[in-house]
Protein backbone atom coordinates (compact mmCIF):
# COMPACT_ATOMS: atom_id res chain seq x y z
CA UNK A 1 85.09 41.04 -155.54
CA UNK A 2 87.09 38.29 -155.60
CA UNK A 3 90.98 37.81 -153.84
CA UNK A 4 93.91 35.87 -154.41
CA UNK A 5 97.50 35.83 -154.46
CA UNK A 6 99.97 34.64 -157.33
CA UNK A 7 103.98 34.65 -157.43
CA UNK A 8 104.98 37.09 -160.69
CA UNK A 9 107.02 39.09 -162.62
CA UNK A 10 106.53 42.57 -163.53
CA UNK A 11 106.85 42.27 -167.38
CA UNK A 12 105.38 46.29 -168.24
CA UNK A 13 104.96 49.16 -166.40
CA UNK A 14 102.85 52.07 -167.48
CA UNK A 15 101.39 54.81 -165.66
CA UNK A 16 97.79 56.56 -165.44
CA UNK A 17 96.64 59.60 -163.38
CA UNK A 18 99.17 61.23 -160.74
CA UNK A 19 99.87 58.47 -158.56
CA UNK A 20 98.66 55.04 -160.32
CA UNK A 21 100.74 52.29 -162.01
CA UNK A 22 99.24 50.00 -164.32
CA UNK A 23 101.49 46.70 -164.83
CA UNK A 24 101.37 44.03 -166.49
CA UNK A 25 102.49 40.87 -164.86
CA UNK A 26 102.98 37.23 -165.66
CA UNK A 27 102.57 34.42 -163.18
CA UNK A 28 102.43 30.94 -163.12
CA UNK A 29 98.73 29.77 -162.15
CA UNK A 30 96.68 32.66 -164.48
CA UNK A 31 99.15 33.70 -167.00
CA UNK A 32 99.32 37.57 -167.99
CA UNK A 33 97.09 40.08 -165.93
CA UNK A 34 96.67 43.81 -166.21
CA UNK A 35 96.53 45.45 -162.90
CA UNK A 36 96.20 48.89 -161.59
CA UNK A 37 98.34 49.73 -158.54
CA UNK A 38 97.19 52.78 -156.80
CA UNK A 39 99.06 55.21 -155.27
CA UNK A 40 102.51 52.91 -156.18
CA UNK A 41 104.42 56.30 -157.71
CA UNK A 42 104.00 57.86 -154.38
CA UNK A 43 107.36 58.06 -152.79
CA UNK A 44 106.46 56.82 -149.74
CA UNK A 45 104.38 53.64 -151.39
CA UNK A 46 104.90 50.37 -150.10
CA UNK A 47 104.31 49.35 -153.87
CA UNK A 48 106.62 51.32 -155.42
CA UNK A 49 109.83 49.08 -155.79
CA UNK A 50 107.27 45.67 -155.96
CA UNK A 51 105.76 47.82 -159.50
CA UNK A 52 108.94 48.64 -161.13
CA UNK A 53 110.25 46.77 -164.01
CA UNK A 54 112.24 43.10 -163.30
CA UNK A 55 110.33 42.95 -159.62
CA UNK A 56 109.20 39.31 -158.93
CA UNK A 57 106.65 39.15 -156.19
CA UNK A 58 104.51 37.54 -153.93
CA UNK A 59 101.10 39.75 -155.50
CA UNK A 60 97.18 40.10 -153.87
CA UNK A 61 94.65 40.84 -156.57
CA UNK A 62 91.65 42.27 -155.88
CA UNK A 63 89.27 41.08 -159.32
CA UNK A 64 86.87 43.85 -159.67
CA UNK A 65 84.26 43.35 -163.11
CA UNK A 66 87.08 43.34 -165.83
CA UNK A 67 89.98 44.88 -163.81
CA UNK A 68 92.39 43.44 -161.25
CA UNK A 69 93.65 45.61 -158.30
CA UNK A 70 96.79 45.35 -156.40
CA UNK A 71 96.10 45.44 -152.77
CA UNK A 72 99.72 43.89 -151.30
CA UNK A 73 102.82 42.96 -152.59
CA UNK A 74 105.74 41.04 -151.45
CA UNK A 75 109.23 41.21 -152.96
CA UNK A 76 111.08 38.08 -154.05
CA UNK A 77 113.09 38.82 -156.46
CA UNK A 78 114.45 42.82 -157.67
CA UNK A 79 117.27 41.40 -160.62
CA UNK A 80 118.93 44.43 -159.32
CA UNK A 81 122.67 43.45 -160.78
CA UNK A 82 120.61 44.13 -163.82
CA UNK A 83 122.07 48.04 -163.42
CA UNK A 84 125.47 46.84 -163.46
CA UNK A 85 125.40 46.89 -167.47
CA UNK A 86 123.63 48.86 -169.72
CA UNK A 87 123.62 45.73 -172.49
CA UNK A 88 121.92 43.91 -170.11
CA UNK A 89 119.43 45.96 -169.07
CA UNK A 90 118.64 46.69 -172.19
CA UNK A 91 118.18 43.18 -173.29
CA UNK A 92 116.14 42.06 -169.91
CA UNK A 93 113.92 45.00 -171.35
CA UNK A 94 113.53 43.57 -174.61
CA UNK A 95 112.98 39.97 -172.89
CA UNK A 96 110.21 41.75 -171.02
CA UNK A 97 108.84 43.31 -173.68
CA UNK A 98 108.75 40.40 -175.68
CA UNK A 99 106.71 37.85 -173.56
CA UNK A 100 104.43 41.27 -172.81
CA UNK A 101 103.83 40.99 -176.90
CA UNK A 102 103.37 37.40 -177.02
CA UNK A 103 102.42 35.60 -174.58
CA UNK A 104 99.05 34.66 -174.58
CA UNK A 105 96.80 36.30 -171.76
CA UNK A 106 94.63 32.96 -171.31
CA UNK A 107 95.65 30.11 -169.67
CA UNK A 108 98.54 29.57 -167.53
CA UNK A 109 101.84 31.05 -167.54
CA UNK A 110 104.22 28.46 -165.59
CA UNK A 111 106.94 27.33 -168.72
CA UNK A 112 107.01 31.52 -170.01
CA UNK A 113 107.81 32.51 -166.43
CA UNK A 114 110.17 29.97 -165.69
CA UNK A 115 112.21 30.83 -169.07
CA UNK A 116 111.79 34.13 -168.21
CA UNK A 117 112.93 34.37 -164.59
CA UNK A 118 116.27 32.24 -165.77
CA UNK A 119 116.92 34.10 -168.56
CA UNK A 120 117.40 37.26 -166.32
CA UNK A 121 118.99 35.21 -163.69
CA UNK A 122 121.68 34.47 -166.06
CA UNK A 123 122.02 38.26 -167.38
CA UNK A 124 122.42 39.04 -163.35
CA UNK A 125 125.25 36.70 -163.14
CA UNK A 126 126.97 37.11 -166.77
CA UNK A 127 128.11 33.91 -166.57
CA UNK A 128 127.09 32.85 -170.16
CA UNK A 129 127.46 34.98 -173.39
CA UNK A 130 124.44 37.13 -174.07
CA UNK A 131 124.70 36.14 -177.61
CA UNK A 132 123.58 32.37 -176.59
CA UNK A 133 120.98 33.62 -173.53
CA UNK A 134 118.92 35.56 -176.70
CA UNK A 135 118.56 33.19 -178.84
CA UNK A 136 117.36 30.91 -176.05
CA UNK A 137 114.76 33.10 -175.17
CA UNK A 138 113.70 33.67 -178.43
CA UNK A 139 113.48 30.36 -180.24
CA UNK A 140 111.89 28.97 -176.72
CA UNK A 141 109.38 31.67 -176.41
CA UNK A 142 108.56 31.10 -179.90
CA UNK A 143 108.09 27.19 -179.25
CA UNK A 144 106.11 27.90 -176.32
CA UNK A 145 103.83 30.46 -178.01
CA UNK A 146 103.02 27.59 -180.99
CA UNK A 147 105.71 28.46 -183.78
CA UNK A 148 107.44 25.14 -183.66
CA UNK A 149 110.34 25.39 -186.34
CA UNK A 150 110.87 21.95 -188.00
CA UNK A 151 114.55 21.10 -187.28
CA UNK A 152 114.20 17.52 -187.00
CA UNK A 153 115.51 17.03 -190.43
CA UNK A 154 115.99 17.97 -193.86
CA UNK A 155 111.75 19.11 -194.66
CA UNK A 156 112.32 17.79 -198.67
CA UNK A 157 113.77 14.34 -198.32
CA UNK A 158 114.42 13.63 -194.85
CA UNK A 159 117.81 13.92 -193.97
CA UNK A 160 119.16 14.24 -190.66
CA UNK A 161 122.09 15.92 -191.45
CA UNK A 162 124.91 16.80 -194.14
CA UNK A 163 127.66 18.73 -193.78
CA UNK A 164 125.84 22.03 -193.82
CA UNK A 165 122.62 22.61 -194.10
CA UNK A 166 120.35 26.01 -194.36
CA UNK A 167 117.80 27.35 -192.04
CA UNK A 168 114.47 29.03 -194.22
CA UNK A 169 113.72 31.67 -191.13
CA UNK A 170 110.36 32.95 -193.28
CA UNK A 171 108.97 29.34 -192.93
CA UNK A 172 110.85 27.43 -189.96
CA UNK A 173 111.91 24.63 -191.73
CA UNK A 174 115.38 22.93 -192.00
CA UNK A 175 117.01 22.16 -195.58
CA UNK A 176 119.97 19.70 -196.46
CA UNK A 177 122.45 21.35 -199.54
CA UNK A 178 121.59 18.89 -201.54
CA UNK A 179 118.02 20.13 -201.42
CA UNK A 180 117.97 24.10 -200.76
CA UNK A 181 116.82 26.28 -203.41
CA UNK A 182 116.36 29.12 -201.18
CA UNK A 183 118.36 32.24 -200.17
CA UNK A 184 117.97 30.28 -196.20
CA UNK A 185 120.90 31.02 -193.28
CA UNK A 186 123.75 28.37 -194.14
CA UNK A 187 123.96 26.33 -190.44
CA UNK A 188 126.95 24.28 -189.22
CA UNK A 189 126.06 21.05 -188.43
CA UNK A 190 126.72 22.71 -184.55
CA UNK A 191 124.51 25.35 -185.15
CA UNK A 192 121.92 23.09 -186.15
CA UNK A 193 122.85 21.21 -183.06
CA UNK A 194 122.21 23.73 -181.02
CA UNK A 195 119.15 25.00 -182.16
CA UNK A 196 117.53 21.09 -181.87
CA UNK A 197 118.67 21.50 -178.17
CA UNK A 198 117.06 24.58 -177.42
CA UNK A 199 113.86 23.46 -179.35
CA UNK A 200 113.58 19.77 -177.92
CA UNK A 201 115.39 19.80 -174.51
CA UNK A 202 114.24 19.71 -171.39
CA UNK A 203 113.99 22.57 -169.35
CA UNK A 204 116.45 21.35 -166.57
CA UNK A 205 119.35 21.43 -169.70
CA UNK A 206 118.11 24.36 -171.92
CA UNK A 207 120.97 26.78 -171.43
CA UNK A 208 123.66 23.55 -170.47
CA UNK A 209 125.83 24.32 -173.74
CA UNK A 210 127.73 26.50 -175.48
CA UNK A 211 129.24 27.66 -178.54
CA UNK A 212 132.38 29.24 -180.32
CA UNK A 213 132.72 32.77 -181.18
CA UNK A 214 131.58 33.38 -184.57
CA UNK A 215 129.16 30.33 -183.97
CA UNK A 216 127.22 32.16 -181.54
CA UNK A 217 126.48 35.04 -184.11
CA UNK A 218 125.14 32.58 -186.46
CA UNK A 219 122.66 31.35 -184.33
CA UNK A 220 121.74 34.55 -182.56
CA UNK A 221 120.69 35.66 -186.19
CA UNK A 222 118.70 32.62 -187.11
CA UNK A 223 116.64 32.91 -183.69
CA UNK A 224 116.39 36.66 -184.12
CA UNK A 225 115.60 36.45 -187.67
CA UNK A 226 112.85 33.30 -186.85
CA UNK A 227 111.57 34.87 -184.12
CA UNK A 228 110.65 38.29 -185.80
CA UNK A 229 109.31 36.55 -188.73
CA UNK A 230 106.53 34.28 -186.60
CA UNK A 231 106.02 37.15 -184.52
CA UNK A 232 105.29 39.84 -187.27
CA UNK A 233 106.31 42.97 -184.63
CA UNK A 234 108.62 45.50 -184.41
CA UNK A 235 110.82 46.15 -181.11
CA UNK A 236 112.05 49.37 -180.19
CA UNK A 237 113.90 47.42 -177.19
CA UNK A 238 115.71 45.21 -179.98
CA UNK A 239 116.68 48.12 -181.72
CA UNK A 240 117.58 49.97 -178.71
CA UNK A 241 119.71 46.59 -177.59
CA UNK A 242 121.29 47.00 -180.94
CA UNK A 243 122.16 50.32 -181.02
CA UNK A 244 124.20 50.18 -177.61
CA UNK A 245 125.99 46.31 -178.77
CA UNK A 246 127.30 48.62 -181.71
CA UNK A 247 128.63 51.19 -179.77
């Protein structure tokens, strides 16, 4: 049997038999893993809290044929503020949920966690809009999963910008209005903006601007929209997100 440790979060939690967790969990060095913790719903389990949902710890694996074990686990991390509103546990869930869904489970995992672990560092602190944290998570988990939308310019003939220009969500490409013949999401040239800097920046400045009000709901629905489309799932944790922002 082979042993090592790895730094990760706890992206889905499931349960088997009385006693026995199975998570999933992403880290840095070997990307997504399925492990069984045993025992971890006891109430007096040293794994219990380092199992739950949101916890980012220091792990041992225990490989065993196709399965991976958790022998030890060492908290970092808990997001615990996370409690303090229901909108944004709800939305760290559907964060969660998301990578879980489309990440891939080979190779490593080092750019998804990082996105990851700031995106719900943010949510803890509430100091920027949810609105903008989404749709950074979602059009940079779809970048990093291989759906790069083509925002450089207008696809047809080129052009950087006009003075709008329209978003084709079903097929990630960027049109001028001199060239759209589609139903695509009209963009303000800030939108557009915004959506290069998410796409193109680096990590150290990904969530470093911000938007107006009724800007920010135009590009959470062209990330939301893009991200569903490349994606091809259904979320009960977006819906559920939804059905609280409404109430």
């Amino acid at each position: 049997m082979d042993k090592f440790n790895a730094d990760g979060l706890v992206i889905r939690v499931q349960t088997t038999g009385e006693t026995t967790r199975i998570i999933t969990v992403l880290t840095a060095e070997h990307g997504v893993l399925r492990a069984f913790a045993k025992g971890a719903r006891g109430a007096k389990s040293r794994l219990q809290s380092a199992t739950a949902l949101f916890a980012y710890c220091r792990f041992s694996f225990v490989k065993s044929k196709e399965s991976y074990i958790v022998s030890e686990a060492d908290i970092k991390e808990v997001f615990f503020d996370l409690r303090n509103s229901l909108e944004a546990l709800a939305l760290a869930q559907y964060f969660c949920d998301a990578a879980a869904r489309t990440i891939p489970e080979d190779g490593t995992g080092d750019k998804f966690l990082r996105l990851l672990l700031n995106s719900l560092h943010f949510l803890c602190k509430e100091s920027k809009d949810r609105r903008l944290l989404k749709a950074v998570f979602e059009l940079r988990l779809a970048v990093l999963s291989g759906y790069m939308p083509a925002l450089v310019a207008c696809e047809n003939c080129g052009a950087f910008e006009t003075d709008v220009m329209f978003f084709d969500a079903l097929r990630g490409r960027l049109l001028c209005d001199n060239c759209t013949q589609t139903d695509g999401i009209a963009l303000p040239l800030s939108v557009v903006s915004a959506m290069r800097h998410i796409v193109f920046a680096p990590f150290e400045r990904l969530f470093s601007f911000t938007l107006s009000e009724p800007l920010l709901n135009t590009l959470e629905q062209c990330a939301e929209t893009y991200f569903l489309s490349v994606t091809q799932q259904k979320y009960k944790t977006l819906d559920y997100y939804r059905s609280i922002c409404i109430l």
